[in-house]
C-alpha atoms as a PDB file:
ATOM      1  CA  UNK A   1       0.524 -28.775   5.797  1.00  0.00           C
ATOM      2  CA  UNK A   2      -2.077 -26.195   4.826  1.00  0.00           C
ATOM      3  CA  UNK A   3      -4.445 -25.188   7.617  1.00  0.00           C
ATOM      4  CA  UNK A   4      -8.100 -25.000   7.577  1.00  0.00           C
ATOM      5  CA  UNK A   5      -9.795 -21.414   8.198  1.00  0.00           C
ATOM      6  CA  UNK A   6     -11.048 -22.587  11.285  1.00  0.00           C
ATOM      7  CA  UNK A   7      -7.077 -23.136  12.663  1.00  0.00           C
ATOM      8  CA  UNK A   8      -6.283 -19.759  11.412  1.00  0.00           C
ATOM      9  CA  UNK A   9      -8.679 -18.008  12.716  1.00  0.00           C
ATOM     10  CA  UNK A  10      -8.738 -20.012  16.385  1.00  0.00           C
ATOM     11  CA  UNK A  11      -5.607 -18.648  18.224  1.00  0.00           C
ATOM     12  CA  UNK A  12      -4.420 -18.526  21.645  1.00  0.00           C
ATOM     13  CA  UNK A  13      -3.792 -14.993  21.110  1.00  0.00           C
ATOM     14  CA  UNK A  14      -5.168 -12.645  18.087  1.00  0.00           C
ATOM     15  CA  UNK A  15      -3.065  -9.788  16.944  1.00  0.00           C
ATOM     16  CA  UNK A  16      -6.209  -7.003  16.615  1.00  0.00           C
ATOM     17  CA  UNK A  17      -6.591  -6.364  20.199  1.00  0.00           C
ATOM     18  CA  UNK A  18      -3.214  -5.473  20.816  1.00  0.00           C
ATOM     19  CA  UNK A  19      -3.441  -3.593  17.571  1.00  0.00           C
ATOM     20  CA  UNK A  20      -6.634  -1.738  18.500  1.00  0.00           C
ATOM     21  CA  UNK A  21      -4.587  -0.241  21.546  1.00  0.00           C
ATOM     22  CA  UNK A  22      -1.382   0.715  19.350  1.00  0.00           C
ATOM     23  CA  UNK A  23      -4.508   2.515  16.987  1.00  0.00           C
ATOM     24  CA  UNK A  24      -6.014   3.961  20.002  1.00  0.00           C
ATOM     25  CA  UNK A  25      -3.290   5.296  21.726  1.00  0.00           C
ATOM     26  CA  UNK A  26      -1.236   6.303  18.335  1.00  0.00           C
ATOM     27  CA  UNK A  27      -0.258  10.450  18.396  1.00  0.00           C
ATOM     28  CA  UNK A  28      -1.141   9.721  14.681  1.00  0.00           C
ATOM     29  CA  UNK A  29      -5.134   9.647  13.429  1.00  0.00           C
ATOM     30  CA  UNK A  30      -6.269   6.015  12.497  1.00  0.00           C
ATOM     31  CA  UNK A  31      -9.595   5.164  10.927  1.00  0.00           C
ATOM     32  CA  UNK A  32     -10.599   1.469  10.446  1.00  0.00           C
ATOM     33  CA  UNK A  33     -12.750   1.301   7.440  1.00  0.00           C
ATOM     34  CA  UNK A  34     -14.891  -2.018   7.983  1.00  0.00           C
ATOM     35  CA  UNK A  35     -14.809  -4.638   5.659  1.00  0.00           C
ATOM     36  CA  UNK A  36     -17.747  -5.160   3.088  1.00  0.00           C
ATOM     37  CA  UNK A  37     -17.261  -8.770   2.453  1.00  0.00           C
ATOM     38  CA  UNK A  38     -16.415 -11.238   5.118  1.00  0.00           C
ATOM     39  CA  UNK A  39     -15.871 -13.829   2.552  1.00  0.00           C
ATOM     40  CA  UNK A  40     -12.972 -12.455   1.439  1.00  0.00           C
ATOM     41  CA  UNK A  41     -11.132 -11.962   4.243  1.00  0.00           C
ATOM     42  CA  UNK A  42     -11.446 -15.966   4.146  1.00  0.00           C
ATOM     43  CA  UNK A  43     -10.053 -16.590   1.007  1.00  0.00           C
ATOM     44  CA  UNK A  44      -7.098 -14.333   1.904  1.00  0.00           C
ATOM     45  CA  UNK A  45      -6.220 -16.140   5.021  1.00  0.00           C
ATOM     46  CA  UNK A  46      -6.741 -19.175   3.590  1.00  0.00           C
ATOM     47  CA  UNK A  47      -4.554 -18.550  -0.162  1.00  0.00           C
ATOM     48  CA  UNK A  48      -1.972 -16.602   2.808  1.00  0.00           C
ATOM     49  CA  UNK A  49      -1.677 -19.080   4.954  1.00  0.00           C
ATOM     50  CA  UNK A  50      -1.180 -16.365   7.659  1.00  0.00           C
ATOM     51  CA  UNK A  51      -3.236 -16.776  11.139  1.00  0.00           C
ATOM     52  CA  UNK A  52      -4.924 -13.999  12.983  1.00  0.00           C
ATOM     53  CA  UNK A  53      -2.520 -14.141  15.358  1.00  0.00           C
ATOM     54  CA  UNK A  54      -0.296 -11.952  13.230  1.00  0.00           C
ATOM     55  CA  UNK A  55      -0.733  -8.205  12.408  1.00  0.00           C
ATOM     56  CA  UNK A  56      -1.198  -8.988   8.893  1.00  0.00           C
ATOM     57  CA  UNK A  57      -3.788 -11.579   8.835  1.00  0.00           C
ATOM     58  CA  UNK A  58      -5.651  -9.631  12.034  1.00  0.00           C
ATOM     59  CA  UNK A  59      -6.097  -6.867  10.063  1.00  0.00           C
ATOM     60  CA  UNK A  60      -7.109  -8.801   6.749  1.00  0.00           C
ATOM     61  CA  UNK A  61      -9.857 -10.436   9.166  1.00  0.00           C
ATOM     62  CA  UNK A  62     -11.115  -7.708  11.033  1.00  0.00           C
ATOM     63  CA  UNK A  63     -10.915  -4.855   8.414  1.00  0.00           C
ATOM     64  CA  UNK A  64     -11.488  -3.652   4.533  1.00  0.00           C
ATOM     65  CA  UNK A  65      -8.269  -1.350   5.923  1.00  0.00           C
ATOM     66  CA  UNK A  66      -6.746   0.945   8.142  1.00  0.00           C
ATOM     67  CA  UNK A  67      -6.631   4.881   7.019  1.00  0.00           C
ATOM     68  CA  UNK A  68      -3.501   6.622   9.147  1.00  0.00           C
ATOM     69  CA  UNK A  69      -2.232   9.979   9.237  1.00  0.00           C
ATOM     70  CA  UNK A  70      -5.423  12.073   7.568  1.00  0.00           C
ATOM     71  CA  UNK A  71      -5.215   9.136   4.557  1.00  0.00           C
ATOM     72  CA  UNK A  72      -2.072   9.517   3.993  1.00  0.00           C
ATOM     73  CA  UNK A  73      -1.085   5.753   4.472  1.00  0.00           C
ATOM     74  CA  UNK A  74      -3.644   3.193   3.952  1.00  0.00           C
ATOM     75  CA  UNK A  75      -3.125  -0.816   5.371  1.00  0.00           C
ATOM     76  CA  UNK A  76      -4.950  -2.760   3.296  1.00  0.00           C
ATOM     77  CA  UNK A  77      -7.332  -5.095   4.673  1.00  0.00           C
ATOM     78  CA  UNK A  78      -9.838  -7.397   2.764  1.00  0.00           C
ATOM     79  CA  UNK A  79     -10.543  -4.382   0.841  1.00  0.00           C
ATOM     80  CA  UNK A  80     -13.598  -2.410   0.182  1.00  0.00           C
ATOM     81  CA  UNK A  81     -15.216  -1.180  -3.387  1.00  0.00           C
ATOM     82  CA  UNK A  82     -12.909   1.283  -3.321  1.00  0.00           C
ATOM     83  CA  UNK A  83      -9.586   0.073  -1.586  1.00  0.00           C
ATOM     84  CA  UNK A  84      -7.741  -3.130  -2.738  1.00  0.00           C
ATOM     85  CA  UNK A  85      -7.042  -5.430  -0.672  1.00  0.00           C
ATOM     86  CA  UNK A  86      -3.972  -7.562   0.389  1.00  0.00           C
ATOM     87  CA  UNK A  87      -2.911  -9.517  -2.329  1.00  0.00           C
ATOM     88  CA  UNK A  88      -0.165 -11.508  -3.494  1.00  0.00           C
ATOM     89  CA  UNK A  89       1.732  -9.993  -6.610  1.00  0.00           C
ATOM     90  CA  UNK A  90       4.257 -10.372  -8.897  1.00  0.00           C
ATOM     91  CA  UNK A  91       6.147  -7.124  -8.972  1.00  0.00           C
ATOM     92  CA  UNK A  92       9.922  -6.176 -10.555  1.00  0.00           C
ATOM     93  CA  UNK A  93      12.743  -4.430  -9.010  1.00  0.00           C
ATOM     94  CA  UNK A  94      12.820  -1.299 -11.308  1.00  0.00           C
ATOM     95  CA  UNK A  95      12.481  -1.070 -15.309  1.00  0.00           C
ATOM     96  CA  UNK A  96      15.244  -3.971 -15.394  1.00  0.00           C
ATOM     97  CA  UNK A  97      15.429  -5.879 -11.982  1.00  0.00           C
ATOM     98  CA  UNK A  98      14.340  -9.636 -11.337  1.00  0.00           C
ATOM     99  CA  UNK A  99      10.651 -10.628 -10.841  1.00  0.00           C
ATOM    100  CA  UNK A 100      10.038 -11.234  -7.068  1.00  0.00           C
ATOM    101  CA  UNK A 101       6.531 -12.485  -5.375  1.00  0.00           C
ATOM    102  CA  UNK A 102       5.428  -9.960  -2.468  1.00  0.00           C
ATOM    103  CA  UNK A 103       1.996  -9.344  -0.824  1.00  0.00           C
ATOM    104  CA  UNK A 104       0.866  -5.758  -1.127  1.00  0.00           C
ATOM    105  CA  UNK A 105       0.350  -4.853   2.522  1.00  0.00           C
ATOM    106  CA  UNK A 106      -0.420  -0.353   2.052  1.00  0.00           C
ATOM    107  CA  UNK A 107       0.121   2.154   0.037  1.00  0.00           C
ATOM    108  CA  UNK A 108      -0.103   5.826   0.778  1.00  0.00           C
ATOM    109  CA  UNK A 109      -1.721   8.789  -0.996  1.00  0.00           C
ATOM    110  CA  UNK A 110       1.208   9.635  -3.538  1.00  0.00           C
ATOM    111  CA  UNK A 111       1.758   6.375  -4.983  1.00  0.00           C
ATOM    112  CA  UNK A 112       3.905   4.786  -2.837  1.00  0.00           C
ATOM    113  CA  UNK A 113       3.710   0.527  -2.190  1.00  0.00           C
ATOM    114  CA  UNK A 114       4.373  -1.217   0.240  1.00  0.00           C
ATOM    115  CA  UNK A 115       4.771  -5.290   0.319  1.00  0.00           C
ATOM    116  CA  UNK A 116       5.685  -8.015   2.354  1.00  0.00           C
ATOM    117  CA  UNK A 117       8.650  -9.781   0.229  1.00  0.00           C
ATOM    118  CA  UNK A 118       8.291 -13.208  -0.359  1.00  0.00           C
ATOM    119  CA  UNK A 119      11.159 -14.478  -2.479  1.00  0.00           C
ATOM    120  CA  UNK A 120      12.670 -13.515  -5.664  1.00  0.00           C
ATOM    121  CA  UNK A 121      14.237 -10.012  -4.689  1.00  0.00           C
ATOM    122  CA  UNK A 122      18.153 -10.157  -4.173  1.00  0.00           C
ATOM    123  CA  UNK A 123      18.135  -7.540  -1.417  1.00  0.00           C
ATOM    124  CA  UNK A 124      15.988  -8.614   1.165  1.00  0.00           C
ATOM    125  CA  UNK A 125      15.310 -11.232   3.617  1.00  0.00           C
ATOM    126  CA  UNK A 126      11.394 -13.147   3.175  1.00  0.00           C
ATOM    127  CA  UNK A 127       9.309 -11.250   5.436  1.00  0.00           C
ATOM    128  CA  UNK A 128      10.531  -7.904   4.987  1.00  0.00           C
ATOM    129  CA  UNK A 129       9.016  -5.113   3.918  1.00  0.00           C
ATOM    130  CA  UNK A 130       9.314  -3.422   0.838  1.00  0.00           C
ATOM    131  CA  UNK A 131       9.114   0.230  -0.411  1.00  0.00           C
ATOM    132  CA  UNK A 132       7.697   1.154  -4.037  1.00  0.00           C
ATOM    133  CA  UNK A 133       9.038   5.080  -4.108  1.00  0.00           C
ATOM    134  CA  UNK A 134       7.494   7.321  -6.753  1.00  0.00           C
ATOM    135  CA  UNK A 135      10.700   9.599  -6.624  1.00  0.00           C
ATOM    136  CA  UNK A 136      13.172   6.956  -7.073  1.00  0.00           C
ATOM    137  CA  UNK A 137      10.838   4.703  -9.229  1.00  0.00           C
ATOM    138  CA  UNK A 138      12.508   1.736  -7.686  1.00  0.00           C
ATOM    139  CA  UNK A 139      11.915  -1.071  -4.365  1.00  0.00           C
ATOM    140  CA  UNK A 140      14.259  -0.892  -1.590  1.00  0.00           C
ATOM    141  CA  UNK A 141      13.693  -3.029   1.649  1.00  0.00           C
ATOM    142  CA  UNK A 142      13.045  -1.390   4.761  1.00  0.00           C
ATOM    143  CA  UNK A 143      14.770  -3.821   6.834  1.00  0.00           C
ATOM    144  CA  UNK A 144      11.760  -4.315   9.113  1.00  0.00           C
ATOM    145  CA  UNK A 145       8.842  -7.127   9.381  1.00  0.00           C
ATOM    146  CA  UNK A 146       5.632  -6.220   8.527  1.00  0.00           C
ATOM    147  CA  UNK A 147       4.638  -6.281  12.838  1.00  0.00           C
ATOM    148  CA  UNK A 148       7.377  -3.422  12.939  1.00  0.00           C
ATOM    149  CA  UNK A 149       5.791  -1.894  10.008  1.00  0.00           C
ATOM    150  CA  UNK A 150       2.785  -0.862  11.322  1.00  0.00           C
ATOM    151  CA  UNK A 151       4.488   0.232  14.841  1.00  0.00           C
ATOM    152  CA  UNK A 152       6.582   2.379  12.611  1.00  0.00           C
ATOM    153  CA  UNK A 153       3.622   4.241  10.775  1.00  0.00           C
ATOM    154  CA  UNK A 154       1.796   4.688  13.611  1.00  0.00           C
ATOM    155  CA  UNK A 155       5.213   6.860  15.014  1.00  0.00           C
ATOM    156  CA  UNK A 156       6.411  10.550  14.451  1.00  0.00           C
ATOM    157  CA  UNK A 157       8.955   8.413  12.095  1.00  0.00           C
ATOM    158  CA  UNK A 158       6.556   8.597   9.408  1.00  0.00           C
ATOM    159  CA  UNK A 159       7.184  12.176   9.054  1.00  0.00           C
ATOM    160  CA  UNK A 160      10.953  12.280   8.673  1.00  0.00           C
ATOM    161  CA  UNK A 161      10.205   8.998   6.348  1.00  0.00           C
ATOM    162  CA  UNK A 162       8.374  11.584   3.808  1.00  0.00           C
ATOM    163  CA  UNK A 163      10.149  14.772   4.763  1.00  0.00           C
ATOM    164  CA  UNK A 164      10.904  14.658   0.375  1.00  0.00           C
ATOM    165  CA  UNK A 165       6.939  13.639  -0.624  1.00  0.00           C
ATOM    166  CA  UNK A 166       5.440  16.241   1.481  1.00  0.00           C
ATOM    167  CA  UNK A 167       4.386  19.975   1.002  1.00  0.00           C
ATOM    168  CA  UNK A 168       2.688  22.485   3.378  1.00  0.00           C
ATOM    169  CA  UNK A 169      -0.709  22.334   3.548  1.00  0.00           C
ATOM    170  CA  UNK A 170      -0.965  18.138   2.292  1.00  0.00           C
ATOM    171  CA  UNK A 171      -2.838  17.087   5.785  1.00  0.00           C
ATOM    172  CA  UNK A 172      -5.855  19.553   4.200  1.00  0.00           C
ATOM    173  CA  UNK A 173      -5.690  18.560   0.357  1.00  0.00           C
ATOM    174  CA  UNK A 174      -5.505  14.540   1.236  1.00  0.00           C
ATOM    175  CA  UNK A 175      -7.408  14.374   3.692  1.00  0.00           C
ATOM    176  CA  UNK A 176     -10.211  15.705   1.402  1.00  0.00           C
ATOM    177  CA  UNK A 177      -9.808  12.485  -0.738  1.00  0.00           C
ATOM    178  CA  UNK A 178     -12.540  10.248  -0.837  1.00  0.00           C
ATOM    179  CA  UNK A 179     -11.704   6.687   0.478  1.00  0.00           C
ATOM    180  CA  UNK A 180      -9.989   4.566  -2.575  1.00  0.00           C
ATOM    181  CA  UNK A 181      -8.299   8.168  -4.154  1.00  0.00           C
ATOM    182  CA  UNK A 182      -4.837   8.875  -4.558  1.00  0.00           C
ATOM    183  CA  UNK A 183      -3.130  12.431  -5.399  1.00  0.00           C
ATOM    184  CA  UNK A 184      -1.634  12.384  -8.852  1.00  0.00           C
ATOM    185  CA  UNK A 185       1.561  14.712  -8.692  1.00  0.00           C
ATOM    186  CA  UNK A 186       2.429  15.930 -12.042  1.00  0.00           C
ATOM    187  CA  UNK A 187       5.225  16.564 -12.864  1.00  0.00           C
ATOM    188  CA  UNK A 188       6.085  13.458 -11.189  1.00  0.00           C
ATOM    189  CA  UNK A 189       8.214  13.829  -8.813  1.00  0.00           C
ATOM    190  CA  UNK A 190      11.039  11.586 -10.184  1.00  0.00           C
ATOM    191  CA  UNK A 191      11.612  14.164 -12.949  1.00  0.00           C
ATOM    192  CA  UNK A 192      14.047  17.004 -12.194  1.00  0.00           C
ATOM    193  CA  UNK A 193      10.710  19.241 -12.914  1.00  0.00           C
ATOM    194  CA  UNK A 194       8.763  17.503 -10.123  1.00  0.00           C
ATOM    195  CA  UNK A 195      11.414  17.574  -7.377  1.00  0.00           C
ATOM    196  CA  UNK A 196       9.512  21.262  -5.891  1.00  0.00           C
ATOM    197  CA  UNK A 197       6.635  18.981  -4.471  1.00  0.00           C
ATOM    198  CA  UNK A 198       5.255  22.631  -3.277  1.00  0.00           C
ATOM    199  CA  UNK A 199       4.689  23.659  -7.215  1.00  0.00           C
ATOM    200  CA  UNK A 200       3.788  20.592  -9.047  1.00  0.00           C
ATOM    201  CA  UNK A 201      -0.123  19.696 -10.033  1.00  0.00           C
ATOM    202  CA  UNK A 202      -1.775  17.720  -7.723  1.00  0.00           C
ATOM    203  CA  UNK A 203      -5.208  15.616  -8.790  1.00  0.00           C
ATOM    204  CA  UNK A 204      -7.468  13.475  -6.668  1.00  0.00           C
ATOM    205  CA  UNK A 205      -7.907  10.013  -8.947  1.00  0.00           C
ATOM    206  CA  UNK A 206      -8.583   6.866  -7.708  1.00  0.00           C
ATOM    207  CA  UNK A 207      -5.594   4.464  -6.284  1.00  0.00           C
ATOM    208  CA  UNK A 208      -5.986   2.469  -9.107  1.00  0.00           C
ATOM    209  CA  UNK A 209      -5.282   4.431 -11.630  1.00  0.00           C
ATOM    210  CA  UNK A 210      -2.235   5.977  -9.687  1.00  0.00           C
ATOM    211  CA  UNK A 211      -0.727   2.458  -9.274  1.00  0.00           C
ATOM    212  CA  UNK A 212      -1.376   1.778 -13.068  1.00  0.00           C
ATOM    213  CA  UNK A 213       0.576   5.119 -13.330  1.00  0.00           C
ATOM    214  CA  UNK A 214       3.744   4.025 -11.146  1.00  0.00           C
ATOM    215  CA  UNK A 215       3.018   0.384 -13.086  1.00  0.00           C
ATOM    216  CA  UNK A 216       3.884   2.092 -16.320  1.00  0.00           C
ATOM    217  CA  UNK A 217       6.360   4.622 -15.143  1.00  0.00           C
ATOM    218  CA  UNK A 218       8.911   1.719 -13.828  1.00  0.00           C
ATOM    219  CA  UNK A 219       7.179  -1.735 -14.202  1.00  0.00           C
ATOM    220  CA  UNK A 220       6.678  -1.776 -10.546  1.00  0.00           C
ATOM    221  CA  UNK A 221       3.689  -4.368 -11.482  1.00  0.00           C
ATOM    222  CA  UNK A 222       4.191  -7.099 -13.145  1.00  0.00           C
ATOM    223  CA  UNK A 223       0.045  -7.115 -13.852  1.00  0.00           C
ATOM    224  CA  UNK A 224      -1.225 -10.545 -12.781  1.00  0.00           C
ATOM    225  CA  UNK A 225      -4.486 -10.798 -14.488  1.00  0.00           C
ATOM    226  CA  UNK A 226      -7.240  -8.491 -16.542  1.00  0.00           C
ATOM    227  CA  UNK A 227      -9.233  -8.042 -13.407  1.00  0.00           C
ATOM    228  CA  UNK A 228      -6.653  -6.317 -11.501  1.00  0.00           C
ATOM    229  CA  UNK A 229      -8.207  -3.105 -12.117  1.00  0.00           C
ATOM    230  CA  UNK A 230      -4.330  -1.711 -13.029  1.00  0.00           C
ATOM    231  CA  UNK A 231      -4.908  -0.775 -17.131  1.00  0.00           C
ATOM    232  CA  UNK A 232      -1.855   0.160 -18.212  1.00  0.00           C
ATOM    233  CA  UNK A 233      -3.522   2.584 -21.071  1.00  0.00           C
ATOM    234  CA  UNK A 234      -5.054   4.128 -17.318  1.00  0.00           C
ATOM    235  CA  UNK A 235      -1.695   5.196 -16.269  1.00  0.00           C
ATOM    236  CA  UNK A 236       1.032   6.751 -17.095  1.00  0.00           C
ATOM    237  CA  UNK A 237       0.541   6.854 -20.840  1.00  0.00           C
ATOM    238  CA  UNK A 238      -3.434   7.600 -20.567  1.00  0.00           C
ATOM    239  CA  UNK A 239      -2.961  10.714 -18.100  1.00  0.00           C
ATOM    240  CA  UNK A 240      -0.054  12.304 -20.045  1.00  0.00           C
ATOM    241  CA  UNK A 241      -2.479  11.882 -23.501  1.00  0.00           C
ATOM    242  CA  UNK A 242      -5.016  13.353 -21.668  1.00  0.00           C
ATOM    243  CA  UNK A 243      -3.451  16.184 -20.841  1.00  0.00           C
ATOM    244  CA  UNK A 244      -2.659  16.809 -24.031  1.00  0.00           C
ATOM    245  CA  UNK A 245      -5.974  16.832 -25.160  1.00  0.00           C
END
């Protein structure tokens, strides 16, 4: 039976407050970015199916997204200009795997996804959250719902999470990104030249173009429509040719 807006927005208990106090009291920096259109957070819910009274859908209805650790992870909301926002996708396991249906739920500054798994992908349970790593070019599930998720990112975990994506100095060089940018590492750092994370080239573009970029390096998207915003020719493929010119 598919609930009216009203229902899921109408709860005995709403997920944000407790969620303010996890952001408030986090030893991590959070920023909630606002939203810029309320009417979308009401088409998510509604397409969802997912109340307020769940992290996910509280944060869809009360922000664009949530900026943690200096922008280095971003939860996406209903989305600003700039950010996307939760959406359902098709994505594949790797250049070979199965199709599965997920909802991109954050991504952080290097091009890593995240996304709550649906069905379709052989190694994880519905609900669980999945990992897009630009070092391994591949998903692997995290073994954790998406309300664990975003206790885990708000923890000291995070660090020993990306103890292989970081380099001295990256709090100062991403937290200079403007809101929407990611930081293109080239060489990437699933070659055997990008593996020193200290030495590669690292450029501010915006999240787009970097998920177009792991889109093309692994099929990670499986592109859903030309409004996406996720031009293959804007990836991969179109920063390597610029570079050469």
């Amino acid at each position: 039976m598919t609930r009216t807006l009203h229902e899921l927005t109408h709860v005995d208990a709403p997920a944000w407050p407790g969620l303010e106090s996890m952001f408030a009291g986090s030893p991590t920096p959070v920023v909630v970015v606002p939203a810029e259109e309320p009417s979308t957070a009401d088409q998510i819910l509604e397409t969802f199916q997912v109340s307020v009274a769940s992290p996910l859908g509280a944060i869809v209805w009360n922000a664009g997204a949530v900026v943690i650790d200096d922008g280095w992870l971003t939860l996406v909301g209903s989305g600003t200009t700039t950010i996307p926002a939760a959406e359902q996708r098709t994505f594949r396991g790797g250049e070979s795997g199965p199709a599965f249906v997920a909802v991109l739920c954050a991504y952080d500054a290097v091009g890593g996804l995240f996304a709550v798994h649906g069905w379709g992908f052989p190694e994880a349970d519905p609900g669980e959250i999945l990992y897009w790593a630009p070092d391994s070019l591949d998903w692997q599930g995290l073994g954790m719902p998406h309300s664990t998720f975003v206790e885990f990112v708000l923890s000291p975990g995070l660090d020993t999470f990306y103890t292989d994506l970081r380099w001295q100095g990256w709090r100062n060089e991403v937290s200079a990104l403007k809101p929407g940018e990611g930081m293109l590492l080239y060489p990437p750092p699933s070659t055997v030249e990008g593996q020193d994370i200290a030495a590669v080239s690292k450029t501010a573009v915006p999240i787009t173009e970097l998920h177009a970029f792991a889109g093309d390096a692994s099929e990670a998207y499986v592109t859903p429509d030309p409004e996406s915003g996720l031009e293959p020719s804007r990836g991969l493929r179109g920063f390597l040719r610029r570079r050469r010119d």
